[in-house]
Protein backbone atom coordinates (compact mmCIF):
# COMPACT_ATOMS: atom_id res chain seq x y z
CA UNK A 1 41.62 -35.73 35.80
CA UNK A 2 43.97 -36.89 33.56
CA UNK A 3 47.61 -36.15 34.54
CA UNK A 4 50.52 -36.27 31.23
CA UNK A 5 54.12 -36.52 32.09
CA UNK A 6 54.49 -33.05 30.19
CA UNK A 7 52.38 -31.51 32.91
CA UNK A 8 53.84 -32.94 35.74
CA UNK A 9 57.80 -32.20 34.16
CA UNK A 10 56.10 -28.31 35.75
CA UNK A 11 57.10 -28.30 38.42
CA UNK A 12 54.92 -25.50 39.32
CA UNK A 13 51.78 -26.58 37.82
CA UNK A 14 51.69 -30.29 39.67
CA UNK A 15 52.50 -28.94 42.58
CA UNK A 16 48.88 -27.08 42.04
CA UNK A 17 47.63 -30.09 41.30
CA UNK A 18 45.81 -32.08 44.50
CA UNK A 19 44.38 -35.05 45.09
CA UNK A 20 42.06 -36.06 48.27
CA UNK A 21 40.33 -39.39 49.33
CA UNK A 22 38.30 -40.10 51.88
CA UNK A 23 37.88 -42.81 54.00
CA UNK A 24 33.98 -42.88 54.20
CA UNK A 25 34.42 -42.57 58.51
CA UNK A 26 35.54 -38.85 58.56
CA UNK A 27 39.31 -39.35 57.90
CA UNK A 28 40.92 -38.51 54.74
CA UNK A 29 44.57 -38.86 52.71
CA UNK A 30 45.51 -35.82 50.75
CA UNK A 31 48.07 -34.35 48.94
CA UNK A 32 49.71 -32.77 45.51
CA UNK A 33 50.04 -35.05 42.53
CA UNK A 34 53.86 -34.81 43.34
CA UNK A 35 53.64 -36.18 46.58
CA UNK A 36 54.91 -32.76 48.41
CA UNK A 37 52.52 -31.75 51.29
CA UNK A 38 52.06 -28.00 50.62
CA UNK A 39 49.45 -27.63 52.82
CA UNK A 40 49.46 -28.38 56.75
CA UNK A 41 46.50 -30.54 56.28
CA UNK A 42 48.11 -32.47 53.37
CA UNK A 43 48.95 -36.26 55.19
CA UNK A 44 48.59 -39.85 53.44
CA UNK A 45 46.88 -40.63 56.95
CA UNK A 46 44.36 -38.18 58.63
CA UNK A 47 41.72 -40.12 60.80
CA UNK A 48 38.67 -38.76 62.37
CA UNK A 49 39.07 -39.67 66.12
CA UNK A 50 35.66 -38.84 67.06
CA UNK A 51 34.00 -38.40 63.73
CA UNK A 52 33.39 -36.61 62.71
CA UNK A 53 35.63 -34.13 64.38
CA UNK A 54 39.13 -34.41 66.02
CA UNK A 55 41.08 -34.86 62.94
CA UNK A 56 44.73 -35.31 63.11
CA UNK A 57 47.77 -36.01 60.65
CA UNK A 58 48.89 -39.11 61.73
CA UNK A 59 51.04 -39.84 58.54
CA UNK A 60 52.21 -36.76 56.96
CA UNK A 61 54.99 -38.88 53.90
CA UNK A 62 57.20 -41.60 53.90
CA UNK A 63 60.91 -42.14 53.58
CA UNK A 64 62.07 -45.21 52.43
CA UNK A 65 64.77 -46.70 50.01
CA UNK A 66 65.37 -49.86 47.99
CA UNK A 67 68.43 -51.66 48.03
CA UNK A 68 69.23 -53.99 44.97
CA UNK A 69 71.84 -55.39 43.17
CA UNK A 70 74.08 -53.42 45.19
CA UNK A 71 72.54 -50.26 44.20
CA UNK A 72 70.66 -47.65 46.47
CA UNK A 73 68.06 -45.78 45.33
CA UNK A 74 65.85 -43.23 48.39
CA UNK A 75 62.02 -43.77 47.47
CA UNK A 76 60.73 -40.47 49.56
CA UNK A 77 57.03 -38.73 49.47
CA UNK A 78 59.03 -35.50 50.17
């Protein structure tokens, strides 16, 4: 799939947009091309804890920010 900035400037089109990959032991990372879970599965970290059942979201995003040059800028998955 090939994703242009024009499509993903809709808002409402990348959020249709998903991505999933799997880990090969039953877990899997999933989520919309924008990064914004819309789905209670979504998560960047859902192992199998007896495979190949007993999934959970262990990682559902991340919220982090960079700090340079006296600047502050949030880097979020949400």
């Amino acid at each position: 799939m090939h994703l242009d900035a024009l499509r993903l400037r809709d808002r409402d089109r990348a959020l249709a947009r998903e991505w999933l990959l799997a880990d090969g032991a039953g877990g899997y990372a999933s989520s919309t091309v924008l990064l914004c879970p819309t789905r209670r599965y979504h998560g960047l970290w859902v192992p199998a804890l007896r495979p190949p059942l007993a999934r959970h979201v262990v990682l559902s995003h991340i919220d982090e920010r960079l700090i340079a040059g006296g600047c502050e800028t949030w880097l979020s998955t949400t």
